[in-house]
C-alpha atoms as a PDB file:
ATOM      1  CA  UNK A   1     126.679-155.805 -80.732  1.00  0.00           C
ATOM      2  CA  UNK A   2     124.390-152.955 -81.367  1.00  0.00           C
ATOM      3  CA  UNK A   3     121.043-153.168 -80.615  1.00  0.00           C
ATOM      4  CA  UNK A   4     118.086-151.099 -82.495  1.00  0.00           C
ATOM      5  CA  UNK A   5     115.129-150.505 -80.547  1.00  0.00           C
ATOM      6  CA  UNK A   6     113.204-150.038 -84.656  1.00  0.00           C
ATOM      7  CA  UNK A   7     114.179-152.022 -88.120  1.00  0.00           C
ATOM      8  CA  UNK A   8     117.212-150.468 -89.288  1.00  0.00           C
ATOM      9  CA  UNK A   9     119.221-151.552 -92.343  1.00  0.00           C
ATOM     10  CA  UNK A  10     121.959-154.174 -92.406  1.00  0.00           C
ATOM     11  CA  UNK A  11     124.576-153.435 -95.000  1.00  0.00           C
ATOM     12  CA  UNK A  12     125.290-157.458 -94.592  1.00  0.00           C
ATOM     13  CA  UNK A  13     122.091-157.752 -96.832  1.00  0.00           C
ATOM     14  CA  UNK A  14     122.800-155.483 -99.179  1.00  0.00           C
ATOM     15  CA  UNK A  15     122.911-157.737-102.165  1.00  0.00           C
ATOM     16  CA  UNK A  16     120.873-160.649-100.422  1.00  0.00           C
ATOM     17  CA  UNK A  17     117.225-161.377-100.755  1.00  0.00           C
ATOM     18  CA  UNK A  18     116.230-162.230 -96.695  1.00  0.00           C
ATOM     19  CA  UNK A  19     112.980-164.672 -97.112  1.00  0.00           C
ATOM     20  CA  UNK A  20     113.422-166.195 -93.062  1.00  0.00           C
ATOM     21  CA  UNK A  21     115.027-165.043 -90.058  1.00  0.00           C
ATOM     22  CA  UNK A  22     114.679-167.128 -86.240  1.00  0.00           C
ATOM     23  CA  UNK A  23     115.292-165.304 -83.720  1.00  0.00           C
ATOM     24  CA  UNK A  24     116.591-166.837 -80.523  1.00  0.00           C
ATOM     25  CA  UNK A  25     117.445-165.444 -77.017  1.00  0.00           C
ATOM     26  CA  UNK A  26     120.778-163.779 -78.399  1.00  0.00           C
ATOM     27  CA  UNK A  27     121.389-164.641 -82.033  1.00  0.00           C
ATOM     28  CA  UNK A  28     119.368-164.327 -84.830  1.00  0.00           C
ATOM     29  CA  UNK A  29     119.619-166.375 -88.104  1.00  0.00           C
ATOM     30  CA  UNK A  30     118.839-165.302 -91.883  1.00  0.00           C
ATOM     31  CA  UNK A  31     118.161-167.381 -94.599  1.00  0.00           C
ATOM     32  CA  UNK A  32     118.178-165.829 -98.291  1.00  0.00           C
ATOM     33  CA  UNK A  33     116.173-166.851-101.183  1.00  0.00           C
ATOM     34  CA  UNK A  34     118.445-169.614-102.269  1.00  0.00           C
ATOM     35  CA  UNK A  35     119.077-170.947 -99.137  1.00  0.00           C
ATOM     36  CA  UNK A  36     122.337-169.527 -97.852  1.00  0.00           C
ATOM     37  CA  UNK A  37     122.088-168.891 -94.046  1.00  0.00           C
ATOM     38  CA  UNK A  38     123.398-166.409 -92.191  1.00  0.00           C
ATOM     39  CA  UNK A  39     124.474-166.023 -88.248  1.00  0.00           C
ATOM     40  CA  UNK A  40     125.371-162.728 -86.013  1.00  0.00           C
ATOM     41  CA  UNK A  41     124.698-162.286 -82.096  1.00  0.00           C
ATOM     42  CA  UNK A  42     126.073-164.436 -79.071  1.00  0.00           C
ATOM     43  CA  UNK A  43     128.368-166.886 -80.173  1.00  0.00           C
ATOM     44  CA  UNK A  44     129.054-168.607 -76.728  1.00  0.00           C
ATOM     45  CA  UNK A  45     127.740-172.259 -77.865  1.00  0.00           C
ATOM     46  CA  UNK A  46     128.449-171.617 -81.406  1.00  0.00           C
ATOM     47  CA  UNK A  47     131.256-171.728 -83.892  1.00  0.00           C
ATOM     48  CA  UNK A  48     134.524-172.741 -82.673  1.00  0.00           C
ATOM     49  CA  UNK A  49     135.756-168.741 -82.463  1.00  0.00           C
ATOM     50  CA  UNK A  50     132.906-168.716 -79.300  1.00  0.00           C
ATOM     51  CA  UNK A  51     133.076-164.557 -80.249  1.00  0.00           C
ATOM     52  CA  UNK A  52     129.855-162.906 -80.779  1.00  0.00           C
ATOM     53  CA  UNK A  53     128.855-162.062 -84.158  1.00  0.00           C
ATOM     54  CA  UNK A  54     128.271-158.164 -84.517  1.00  0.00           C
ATOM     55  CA  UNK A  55     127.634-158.757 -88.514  1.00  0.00           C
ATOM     56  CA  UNK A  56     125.936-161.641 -90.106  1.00  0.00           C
ATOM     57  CA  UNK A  57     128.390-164.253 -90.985  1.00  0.00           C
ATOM     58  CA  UNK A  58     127.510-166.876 -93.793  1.00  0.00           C
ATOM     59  CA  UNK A  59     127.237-170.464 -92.263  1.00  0.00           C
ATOM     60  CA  UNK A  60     128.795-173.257 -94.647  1.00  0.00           C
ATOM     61  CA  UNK A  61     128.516-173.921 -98.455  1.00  0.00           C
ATOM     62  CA  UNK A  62     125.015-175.522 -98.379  1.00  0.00           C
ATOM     63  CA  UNK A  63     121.845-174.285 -99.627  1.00  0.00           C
ATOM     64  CA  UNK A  64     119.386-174.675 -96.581  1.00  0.00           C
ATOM     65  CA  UNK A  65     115.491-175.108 -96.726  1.00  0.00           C
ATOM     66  CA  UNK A  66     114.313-173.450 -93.629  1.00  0.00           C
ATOM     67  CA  UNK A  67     115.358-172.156 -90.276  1.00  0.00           C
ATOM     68  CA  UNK A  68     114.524-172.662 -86.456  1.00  0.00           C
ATOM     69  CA  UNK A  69     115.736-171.159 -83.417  1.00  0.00           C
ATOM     70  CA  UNK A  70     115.133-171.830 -79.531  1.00  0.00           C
ATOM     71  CA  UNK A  71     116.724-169.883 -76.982  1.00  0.00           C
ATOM     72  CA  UNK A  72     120.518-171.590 -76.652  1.00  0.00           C
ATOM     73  CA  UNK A  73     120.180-173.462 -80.301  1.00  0.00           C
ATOM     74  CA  UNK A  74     119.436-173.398 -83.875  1.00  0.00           C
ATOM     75  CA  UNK A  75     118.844-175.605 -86.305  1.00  0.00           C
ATOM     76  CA  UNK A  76     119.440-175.568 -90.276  1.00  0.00           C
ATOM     77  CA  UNK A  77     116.912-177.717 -92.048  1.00  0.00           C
ATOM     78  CA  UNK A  78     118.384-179.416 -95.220  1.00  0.00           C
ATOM     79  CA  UNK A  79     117.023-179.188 -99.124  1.00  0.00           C
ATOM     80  CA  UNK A  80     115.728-182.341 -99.763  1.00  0.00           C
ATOM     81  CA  UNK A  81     118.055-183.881-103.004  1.00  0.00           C
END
């Protein structure tokens, strides 16, 4: 993956509108106004693939309401129905 020591651009986003990212010890997640969620960095615990994530890859069909990361871990908080 390539790292950015200052904010660059991520053509992943191009059309999205970012509201929340978490940040954990090596993957970050996005979340865009209407709740899709995005992935990218170390994928060792993750998806069944286990390969790191050097774009943003959408996570599921559902519309999330918020975000958290810890170092290992994330978590996707559901909408409320």
């Amino acid at each position: 993956m390539k790292q950015a020591a200052l904010p660059c651009h991520l053509e992943s986003f191009e059309k999205e509108n970012i509201v929340e990212i978490s940040m954990g010890r090596y993957h970050t997640l996005f979340r865009a106004i209407d709740g899709t969620v995005y992935a990218s960095g170390d994928n060792h615990f993750g998806l069944p693939s286990g390969a790191s994530l050097d774009v943003a890859m959408k996570i599921g069909n559902e519309k999330y309401g918020g975000i958290y990361s810890g170092d290992h871990f994330g978590f996707l908080l559901m909408n409320p129905h």
